[in-house]
Protein backbone atom coordinates (compact mmCIF):
# COMPACT_ATOMS: atom_id res chain seq x y z
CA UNK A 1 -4.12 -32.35 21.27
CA UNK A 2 -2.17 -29.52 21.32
CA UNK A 3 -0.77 -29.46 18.09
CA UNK A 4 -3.84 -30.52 16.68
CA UNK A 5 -5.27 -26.64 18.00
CA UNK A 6 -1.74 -25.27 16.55
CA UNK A 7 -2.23 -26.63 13.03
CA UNK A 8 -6.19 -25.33 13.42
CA UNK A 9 -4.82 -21.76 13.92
CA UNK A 10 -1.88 -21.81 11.51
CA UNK A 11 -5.06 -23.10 9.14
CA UNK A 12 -7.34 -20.18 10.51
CA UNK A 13 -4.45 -17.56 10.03
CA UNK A 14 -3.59 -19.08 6.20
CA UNK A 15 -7.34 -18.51 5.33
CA UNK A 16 -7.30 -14.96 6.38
CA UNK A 17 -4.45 -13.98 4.73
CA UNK A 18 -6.24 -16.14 1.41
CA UNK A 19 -9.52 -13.71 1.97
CA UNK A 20 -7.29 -10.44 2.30
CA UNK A 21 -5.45 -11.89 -0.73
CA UNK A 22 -8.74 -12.85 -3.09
CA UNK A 23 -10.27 -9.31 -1.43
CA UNK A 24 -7.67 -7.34 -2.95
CA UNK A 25 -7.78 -9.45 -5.87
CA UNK A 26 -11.59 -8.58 -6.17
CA UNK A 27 -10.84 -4.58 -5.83
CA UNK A 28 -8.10 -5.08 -8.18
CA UNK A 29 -9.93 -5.99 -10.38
CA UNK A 30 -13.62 -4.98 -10.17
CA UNK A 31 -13.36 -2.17 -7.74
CA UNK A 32 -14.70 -1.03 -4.13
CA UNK A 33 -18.17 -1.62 -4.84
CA UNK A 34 -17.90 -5.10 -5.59
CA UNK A 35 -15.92 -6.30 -2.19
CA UNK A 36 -18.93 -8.69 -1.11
CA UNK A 37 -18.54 -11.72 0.91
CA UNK A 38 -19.71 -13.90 -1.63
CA UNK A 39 -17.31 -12.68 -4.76
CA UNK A 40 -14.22 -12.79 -1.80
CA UNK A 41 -15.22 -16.42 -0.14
CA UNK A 42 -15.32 -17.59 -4.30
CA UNK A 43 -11.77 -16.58 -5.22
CA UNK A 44 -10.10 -17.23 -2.01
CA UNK A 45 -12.06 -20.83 -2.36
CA UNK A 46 -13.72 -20.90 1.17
CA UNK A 47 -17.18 -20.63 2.23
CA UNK A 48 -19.00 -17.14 2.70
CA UNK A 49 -19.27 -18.23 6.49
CA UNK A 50 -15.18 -18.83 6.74
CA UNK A 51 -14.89 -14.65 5.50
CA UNK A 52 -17.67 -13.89 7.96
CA UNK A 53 -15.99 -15.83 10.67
CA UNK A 54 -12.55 -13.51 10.25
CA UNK A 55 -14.29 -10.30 9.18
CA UNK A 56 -18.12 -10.51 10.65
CA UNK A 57 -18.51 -7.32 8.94
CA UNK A 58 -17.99 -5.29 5.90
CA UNK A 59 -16.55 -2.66 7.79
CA UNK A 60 -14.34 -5.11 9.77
CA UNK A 61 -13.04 -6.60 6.27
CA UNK A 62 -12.25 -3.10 4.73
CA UNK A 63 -10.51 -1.88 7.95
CA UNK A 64 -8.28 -5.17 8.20
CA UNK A 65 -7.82 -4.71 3.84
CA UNK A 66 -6.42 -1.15 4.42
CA UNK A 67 -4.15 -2.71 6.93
CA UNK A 68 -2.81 -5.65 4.88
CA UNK A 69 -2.68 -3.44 1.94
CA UNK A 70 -0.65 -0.07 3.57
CA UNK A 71 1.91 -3.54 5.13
CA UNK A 72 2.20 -4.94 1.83
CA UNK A 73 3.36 -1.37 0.86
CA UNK A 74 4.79 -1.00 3.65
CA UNK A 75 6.93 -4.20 3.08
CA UNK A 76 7.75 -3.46 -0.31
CA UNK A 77 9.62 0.07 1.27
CA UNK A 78 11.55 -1.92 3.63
CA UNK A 79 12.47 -3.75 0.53
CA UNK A 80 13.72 -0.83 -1.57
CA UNK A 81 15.53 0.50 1.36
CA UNK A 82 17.07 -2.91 2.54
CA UNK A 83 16.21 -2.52 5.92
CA UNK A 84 13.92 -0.91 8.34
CA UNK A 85 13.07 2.40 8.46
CA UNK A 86 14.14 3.50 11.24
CA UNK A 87 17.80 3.30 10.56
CA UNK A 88 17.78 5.56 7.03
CA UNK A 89 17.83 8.65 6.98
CA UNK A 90 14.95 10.90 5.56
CA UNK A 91 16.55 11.20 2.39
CA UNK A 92 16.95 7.52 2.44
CA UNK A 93 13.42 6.83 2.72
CA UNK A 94 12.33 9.01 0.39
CA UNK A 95 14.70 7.29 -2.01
CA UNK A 96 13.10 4.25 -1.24
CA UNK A 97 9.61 5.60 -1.96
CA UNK A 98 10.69 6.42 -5.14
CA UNK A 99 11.53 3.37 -6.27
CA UNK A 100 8.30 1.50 -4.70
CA UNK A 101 6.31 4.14 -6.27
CA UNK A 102 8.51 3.48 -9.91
CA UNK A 103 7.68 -0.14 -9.26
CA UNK A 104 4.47 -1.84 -10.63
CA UNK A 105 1.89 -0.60 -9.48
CA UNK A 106 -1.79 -1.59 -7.85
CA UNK A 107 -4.74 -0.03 -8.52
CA UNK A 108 -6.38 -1.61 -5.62
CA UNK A 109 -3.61 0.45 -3.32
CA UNK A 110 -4.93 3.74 -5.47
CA UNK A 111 -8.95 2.86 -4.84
CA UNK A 112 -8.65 2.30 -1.34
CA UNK A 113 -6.42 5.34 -0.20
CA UNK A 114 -8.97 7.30 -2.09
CA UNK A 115 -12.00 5.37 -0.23
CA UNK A 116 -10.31 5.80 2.65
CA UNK A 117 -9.41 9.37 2.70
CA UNK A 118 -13.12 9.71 4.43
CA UNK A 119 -12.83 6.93 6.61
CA UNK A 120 -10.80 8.51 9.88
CA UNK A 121 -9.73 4.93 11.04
CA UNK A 122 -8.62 4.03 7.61
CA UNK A 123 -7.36 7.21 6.75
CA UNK A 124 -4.88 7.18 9.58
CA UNK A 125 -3.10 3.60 8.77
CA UNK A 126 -2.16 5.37 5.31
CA UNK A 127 -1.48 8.59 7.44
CA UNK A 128 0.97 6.49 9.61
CA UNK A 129 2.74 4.93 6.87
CA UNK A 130 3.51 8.21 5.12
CA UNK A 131 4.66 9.80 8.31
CA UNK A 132 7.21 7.06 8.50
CA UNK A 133 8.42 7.21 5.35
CA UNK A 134 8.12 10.60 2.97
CA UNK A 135 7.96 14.09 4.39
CA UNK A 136 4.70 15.93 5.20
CA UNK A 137 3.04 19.20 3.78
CA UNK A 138 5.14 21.24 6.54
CA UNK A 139 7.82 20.97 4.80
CA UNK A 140 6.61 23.32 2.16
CA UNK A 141 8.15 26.12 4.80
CA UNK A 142 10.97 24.60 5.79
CA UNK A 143 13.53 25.88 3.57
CA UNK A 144 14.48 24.87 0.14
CA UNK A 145 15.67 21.47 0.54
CA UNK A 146 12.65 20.57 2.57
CA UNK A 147 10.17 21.94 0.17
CA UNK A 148 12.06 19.98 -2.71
CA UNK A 149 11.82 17.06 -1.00
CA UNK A 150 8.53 17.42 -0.50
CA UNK A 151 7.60 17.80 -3.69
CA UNK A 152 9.64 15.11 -5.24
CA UNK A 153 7.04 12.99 -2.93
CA UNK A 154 4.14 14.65 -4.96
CA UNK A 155 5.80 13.75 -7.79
CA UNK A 156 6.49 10.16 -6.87
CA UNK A 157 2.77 9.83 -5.90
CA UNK A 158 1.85 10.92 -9.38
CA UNK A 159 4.43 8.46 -11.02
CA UNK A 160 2.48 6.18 -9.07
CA UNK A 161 -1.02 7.11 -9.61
CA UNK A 162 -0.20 7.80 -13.49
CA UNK A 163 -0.44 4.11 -14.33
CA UNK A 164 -3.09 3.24 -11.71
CA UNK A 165 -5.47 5.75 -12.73
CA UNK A 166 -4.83 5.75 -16.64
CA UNK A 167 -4.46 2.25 -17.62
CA UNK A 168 -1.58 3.45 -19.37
CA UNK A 169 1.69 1.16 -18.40
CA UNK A 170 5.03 2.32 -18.43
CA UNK A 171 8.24 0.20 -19.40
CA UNK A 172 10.30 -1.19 -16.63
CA UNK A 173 13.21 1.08 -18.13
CA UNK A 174 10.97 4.41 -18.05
CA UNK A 175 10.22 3.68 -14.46
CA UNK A 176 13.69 3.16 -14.02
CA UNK A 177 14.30 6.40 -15.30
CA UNK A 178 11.72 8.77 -14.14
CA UNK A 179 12.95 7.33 -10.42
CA UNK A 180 16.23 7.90 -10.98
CA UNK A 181 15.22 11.73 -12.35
CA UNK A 182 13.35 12.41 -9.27
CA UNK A 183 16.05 10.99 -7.19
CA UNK A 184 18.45 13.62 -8.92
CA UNK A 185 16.23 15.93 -8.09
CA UNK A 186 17.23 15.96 -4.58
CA UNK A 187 20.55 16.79 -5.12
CA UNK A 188 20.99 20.70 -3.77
CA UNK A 189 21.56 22.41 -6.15
């Protein structure tokens, strides 16, 4: 009996990850406006009462998308850096954002930071993420090095919003090099 409830859950907890997965899919590649139950519960192949019964609201579902979205991120830092973050250093970390951001890149990443930046609950898991990893706007009067750094973030956001928000796709070997530019650009001088 037992592990007949243990599969159940295991089931449960593959089926959410399947909606988060065919939501992101859906804002990937139609946008924000058409995350409804019924286009999710299609893709990730289960009824539009198995999405309701993980995410009994629209709100719910966005809120629990930003979160798997900013971990997939998230994941794919960890990745770049080849461990945690809290062992690397902050110029470590910002190396590592580099790269992720040089990687390929998701749209649906781009369209909900932006539909989130009103959103104070959703606005603070991306808020949390970057305060982990990249250094904040206070660094602008910190000194030289600190106001580089900072702005070699801006300019790692834009190498990531560049293909995101113009269609436009660069070549493995120009991401390559426009990370390894802006990682050069650390360097004092």
């Amino acid at each position: 009996m037992v592990f007949v409830r243990v599969r159940r859950a295991v089931a449960r907890q593959g089926n959410r990850e399947r909606i988060l997965e065919a939501a992101r899919h859906v804002l990937q590649t139609s946008g924000v406006t058409a995350l409804t139950f019924d286009a999710i519960a299609s893709i990730a192949e289960v009824t539009r009462a198995g999405v309701i019964y993980h995410f009994p609201s629209r709100s719910q579902l966005i809120l629990a998308l930003h979160e798997h979205l900013a971990t997939r991120f998230e994941d794919r830092l960890e990745e770049e850096l080849g461990r945690g973050h809290g062992r690397a250093s902050e110029g470590e970390r910002l190396r590592a954002y580099i790269r992720a951001c040089a990687g390929i890149t998701s749209r649906a990443e781009l369209l909900f930071m932006l539909d989130g930046a009103t959103d104070p609950e959703a606005s603070t898991i991306w808020s949390e993420l970057h305060a982990r990893w990249v250094p904040s706007a206070e660094a602008i009067e910190a000194g030289p090095a600190r106001l580089r750094a900072f702005l070699v973030r801006l300019a790692a956001d834009g190498l990531w919003m560049y293909e995101a928000s113009t269609g436009e796709s660069l070549t493995p070997a120009q991401r390559r090099t426009a990370a390894d530019a802006l990682t050069d650009l650390l360097a004092d001088p």
